[in-house]
Protein backbone atom coordinates (compact mmCIF):
# COMPACT_ATOMS: atom_id res chain seq x y z
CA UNK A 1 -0.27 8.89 11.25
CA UNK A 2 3.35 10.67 11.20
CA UNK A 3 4.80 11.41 7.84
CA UNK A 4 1.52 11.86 5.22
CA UNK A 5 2.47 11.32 2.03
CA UNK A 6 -1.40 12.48 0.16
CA UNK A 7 -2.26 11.38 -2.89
CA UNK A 8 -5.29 9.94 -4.59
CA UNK A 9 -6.30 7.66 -7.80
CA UNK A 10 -9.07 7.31 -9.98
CA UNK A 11 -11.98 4.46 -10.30
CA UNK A 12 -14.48 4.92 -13.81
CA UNK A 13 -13.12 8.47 -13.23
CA UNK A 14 -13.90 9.27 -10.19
CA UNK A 15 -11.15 10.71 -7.47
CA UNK A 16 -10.48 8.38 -4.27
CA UNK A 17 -8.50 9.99 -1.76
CA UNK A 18 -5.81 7.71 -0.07
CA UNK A 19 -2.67 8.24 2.17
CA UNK A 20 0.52 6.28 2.72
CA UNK A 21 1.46 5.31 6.27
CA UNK A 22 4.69 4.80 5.81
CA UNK A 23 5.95 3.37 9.63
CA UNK A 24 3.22 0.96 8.73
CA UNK A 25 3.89 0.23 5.24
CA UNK A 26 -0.28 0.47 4.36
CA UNK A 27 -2.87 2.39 2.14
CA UNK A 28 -5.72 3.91 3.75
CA UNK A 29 -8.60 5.04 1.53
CA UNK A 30 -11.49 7.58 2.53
CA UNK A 31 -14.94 5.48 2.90
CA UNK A 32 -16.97 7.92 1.53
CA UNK A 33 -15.16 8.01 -1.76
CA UNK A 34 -15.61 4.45 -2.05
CA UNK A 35 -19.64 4.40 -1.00
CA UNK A 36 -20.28 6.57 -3.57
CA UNK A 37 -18.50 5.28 -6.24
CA UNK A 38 -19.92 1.48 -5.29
CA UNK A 39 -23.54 3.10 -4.60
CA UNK A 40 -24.31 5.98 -6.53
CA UNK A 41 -25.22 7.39 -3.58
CA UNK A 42 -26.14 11.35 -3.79
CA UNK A 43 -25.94 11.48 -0.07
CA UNK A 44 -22.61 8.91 0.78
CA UNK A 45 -22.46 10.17 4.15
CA UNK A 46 -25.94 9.47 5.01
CA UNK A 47 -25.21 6.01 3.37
CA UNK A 48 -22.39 5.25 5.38
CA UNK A 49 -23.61 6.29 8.57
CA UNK A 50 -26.69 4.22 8.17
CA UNK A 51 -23.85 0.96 7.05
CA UNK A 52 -21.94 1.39 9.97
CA UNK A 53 -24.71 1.27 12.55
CA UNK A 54 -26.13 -2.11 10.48
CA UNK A 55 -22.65 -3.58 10.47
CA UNK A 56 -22.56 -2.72 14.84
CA UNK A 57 -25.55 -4.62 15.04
CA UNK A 58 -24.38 -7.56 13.20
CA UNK A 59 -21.52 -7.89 15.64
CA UNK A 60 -18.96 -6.46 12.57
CA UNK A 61 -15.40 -5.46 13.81
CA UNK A 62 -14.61 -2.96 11.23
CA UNK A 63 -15.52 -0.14 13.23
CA UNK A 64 -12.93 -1.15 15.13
CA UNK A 65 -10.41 -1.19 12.25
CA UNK A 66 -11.83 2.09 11.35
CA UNK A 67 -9.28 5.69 11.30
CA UNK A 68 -10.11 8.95 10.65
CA UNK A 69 -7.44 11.28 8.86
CA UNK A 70 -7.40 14.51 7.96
CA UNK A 71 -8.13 14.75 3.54
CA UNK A 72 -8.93 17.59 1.30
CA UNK A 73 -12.74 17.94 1.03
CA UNK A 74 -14.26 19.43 -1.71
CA UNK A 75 -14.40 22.80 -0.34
CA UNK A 76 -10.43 22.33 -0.43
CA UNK A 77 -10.40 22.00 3.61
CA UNK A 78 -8.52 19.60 5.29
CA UNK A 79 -11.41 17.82 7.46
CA UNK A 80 -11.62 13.88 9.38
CA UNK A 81 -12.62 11.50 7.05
CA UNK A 82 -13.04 7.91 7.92
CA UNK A 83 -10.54 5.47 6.39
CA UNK A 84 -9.69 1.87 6.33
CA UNK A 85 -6.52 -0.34 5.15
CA UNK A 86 -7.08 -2.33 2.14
CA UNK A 87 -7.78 -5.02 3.77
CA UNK A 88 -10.47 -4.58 5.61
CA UNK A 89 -11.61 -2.02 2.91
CA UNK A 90 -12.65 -5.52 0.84
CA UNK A 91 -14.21 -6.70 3.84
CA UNK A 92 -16.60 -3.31 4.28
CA UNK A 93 -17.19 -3.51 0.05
CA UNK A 94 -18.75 -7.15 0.69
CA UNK A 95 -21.20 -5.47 2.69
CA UNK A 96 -22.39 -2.94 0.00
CA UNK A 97 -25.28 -4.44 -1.42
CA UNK A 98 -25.01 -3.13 -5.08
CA UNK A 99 -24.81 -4.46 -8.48
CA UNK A 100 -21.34 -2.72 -9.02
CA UNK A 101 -20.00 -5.10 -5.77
CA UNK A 102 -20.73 -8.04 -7.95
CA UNK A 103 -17.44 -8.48 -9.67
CA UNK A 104 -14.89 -8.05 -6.12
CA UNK A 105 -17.14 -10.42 -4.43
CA UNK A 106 -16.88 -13.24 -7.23
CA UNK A 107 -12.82 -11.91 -7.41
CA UNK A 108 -12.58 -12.64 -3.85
CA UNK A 109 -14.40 -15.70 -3.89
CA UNK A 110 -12.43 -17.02 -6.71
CA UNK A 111 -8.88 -15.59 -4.72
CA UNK A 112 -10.27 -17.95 -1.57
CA UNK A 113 -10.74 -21.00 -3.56
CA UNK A 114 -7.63 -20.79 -5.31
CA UNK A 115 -5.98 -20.24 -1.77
CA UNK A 116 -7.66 -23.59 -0.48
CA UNK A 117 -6.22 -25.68 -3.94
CA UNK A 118 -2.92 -24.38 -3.02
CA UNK A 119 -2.95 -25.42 0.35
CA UNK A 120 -3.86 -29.01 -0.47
CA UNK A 121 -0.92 -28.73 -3.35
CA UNK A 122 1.77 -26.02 -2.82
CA UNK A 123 2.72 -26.36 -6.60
CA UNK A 124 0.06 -24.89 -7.94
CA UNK A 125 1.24 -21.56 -5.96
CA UNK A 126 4.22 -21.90 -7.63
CA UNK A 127 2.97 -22.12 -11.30
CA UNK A 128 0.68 -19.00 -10.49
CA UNK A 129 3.35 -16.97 -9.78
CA UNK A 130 5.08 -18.24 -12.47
CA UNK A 131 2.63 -16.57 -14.39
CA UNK A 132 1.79 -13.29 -12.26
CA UNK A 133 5.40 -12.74 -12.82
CA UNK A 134 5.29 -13.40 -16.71
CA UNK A 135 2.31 -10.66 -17.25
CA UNK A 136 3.88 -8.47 -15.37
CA UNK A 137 6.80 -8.50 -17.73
CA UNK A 138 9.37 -9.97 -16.16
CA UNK A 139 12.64 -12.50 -17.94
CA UNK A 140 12.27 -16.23 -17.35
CA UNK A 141 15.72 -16.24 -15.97
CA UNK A 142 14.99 -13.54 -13.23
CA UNK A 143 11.89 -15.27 -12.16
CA UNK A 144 13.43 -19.00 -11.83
CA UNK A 145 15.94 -17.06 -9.35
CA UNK A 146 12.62 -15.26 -7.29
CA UNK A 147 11.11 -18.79 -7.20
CA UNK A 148 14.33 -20.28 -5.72
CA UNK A 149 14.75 -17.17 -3.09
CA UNK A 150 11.03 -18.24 -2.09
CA UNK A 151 12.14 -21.97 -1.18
CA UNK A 152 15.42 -20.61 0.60
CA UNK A 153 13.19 -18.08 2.55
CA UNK A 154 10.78 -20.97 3.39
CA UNK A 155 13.78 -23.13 4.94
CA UNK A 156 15.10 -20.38 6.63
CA UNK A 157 11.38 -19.46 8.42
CA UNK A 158 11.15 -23.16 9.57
CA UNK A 159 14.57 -23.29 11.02
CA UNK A 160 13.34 -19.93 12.71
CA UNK A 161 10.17 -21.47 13.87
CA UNK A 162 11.82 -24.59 14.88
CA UNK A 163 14.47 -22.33 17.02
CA UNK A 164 11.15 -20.70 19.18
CA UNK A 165 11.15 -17.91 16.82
CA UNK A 166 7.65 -16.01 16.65
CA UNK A 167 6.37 -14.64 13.44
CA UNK A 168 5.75 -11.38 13.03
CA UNK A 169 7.90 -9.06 14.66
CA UNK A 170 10.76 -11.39 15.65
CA UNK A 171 11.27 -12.74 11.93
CA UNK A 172 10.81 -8.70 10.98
CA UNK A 173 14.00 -8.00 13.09
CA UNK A 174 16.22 -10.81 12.20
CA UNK A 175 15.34 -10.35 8.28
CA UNK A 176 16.49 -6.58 8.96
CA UNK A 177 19.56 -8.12 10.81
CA UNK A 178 20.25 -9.87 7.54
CA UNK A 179 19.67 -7.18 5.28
CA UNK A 180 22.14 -4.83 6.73
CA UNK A 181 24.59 -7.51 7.31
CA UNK A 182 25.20 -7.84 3.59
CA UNK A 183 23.70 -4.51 1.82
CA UNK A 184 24.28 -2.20 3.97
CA UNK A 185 20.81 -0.77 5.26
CA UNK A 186 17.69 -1.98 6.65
CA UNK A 187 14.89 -3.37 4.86
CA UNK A 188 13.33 0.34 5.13
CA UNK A 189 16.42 2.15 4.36
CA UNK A 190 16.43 -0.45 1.12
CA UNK A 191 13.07 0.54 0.12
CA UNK A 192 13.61 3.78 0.37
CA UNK A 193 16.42 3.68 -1.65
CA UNK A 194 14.18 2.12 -4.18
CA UNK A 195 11.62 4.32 -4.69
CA UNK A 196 9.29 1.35 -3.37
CA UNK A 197 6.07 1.95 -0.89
CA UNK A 198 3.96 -1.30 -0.36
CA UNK A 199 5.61 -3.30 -2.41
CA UNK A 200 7.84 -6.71 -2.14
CA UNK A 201 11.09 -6.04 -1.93
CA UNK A 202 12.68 -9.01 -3.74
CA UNK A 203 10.33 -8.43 -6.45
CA UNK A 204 12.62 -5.37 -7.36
CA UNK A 205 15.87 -6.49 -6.31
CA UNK A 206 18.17 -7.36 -9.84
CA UNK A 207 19.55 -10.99 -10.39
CA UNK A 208 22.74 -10.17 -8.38
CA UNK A 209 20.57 -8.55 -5.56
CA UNK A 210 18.76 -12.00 -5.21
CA UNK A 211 21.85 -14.04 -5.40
CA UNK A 212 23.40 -12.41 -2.50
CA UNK A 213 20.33 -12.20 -0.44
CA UNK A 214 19.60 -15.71 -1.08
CA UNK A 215 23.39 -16.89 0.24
CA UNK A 216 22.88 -14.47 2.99
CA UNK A 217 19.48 -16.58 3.97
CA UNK A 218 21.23 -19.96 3.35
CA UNK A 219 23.98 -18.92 5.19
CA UNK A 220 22.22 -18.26 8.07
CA UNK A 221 19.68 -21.53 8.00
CA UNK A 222 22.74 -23.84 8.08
CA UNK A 223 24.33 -21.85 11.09
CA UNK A 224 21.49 -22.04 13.04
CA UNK A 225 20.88 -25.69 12.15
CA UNK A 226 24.68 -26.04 13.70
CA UNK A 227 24.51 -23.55 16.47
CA UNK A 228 21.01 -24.95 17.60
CA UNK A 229 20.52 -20.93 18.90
CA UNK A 230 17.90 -21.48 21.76
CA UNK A 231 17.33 -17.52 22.73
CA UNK A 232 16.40 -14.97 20.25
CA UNK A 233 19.59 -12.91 20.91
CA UNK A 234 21.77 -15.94 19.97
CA UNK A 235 19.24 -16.51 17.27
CA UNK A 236 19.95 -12.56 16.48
CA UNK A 237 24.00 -13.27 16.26
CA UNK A 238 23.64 -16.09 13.95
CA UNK A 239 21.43 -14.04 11.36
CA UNK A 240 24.34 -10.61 11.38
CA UNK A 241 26.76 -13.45 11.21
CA UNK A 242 25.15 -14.82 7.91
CA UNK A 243 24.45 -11.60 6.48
CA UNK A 244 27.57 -10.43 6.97
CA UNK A 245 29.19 -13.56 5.05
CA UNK A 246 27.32 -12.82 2.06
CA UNK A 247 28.19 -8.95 2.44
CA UNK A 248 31.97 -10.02 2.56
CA UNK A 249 31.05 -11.92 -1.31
CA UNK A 250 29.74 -8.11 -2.66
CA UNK A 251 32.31 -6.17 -1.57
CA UNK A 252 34.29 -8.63 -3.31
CA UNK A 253 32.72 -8.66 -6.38
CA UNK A 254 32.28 -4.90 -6.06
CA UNK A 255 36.21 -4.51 -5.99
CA UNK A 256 36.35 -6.19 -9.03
CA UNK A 257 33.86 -4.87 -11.06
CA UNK A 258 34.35 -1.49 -9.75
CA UNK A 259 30.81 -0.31 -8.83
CA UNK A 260 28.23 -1.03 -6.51
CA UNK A 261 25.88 -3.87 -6.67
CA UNK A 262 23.06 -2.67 -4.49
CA UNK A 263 21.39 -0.88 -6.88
CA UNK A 264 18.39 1.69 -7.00
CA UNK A 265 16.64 -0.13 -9.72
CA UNK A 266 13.00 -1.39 -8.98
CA UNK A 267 10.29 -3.38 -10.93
CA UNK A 268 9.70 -0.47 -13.55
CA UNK A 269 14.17 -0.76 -14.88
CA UNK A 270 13.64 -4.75 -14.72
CA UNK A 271 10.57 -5.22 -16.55
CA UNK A 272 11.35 -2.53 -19.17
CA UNK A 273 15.05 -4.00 -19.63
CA UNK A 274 12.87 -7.36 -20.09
CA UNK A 275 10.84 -5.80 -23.23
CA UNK A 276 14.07 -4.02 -24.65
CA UNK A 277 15.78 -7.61 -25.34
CA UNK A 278 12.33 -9.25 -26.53
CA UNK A 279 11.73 -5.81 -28.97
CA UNK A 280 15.03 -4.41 -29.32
């Protein structure tokens, strides 16, 4: 893991060691910490070992998921601990059998189900986050502009898909095409410039940020739908050529208002701008 970043937070008081991969954009979190916080274990090591030899039996692929980084013990040494993402952290803690598991397993089995209603109708997905984005504080007008960026994103993935496209990777690399097209830096660089880790990056971009991003995404479905791109370098062109477009409309707004619209603000400046105007 290049680039540790160490921290740690705190569960019913207790410390849980973690680390940001940033190349990867994950959380890993020390096992032990989370056995005996989930247990009560007075020997978590034990525990574990004893887990991961029962999960090998049953055929489990976690140990295959499984890293070991170097954390502060409690001797203040730096020593291999085993970690997992969070991911497949929830999968280990549904093998934990303990009272205190109780609550994420009927969390993730509630998560699941509400996956499956959305599948059969998409709208409900869209009134939940309607309402994710509420509690989290967030002005009605910003959020009917994320909720449009998600249905312009959506059209732009089909044409994508529809051009031979591959998820993953290739959509990574033409949405970082787009990005620096029309803001100036990759989708890392962005972050960075942020102050963000893990999370979304449209969920801390301002109204203006969206706007621009959105017409940069637009731009480049109804190119492609033109073009009919049938390589993934021509399908590379077409997404500069859209983000640039949209990066020609902020420097021209920027030369008029005299400042610079890519701005470092993040969730924390639009949510507390949010409760200014409700309690000013």
């Amino acid at each position: 893991m290049s680039k540790k970043d160490n921290s740690a937070i705190f569960f019913n008081q207790k410390h849980i060691r973690r680390h940001w991969d940033q190349n990867k954009e994950l959380w890993y979190f020390s096992i032990i910490d989370i056995i005996e916080i989930l247990t009560d274990s007075p020997r978590p090591r034990k525990y574990w070992h004893a887990l991961k030899i029962k999960l090998k039996g049953e055929g489990s692929q976690l140990s295959q998921k499984m890293g070991q980084l170097k954390m502060k013990a409690q001797d203040g040494k730096m020593r291999p601990t085993d970690v997992l993402d969070t991911e497949n952290l929830l999968r280990l803690i549904q093998s934990i059998p303990s009272p205190k598991v109780e609550p994420f397993k009927l969390w993730l089995a509630k998560v699941g189900y509400q996956r499956i209603e959305e599948t059969e109708d998409p709208e409900l997905a869209i009134n939940r986050a309607m309402q994710t984005y509420l509690k989290k504080g967030y002005s009605k007008d910003w959020i009917n502009q994320r909720l449009k960026t998600i249905e312009v994103r959506k059209e732009l993935t089909n044409e994508w898909q529809n051009r031979g496209v591959n998820q993953g990777m290739e959509f990574a690399i033409l949405t970082d095409e787009i990005t620096k097209a029309w803001s100036g830096k990759s989708v890392k660089q962005y972050k960075q410039f942020k102050k963000l880790k893990k999370q979304n990056l449209r969920d801390n971009m301002t109204n203006l940020e969206l706007i621009l991003n959105m017409l940069a995404e637009a731009t480049t479905t109804e190119i492609s739908k033109k073009k009919k791109p049938e390589t993934f370098k021509q399908n590379r062109q077409i997404a500069k050529k859209g983000g640039q477009i949209a990066g020609q409309a902020r420097r021209g707004i920027e030369a008029q208002t005299g400042h610079s619209l890519i701005s470092p603000k993040n969730t924390n400046h639009l949510q507390l701008s949010n409760l200014k105007k409700i309690n000013p």
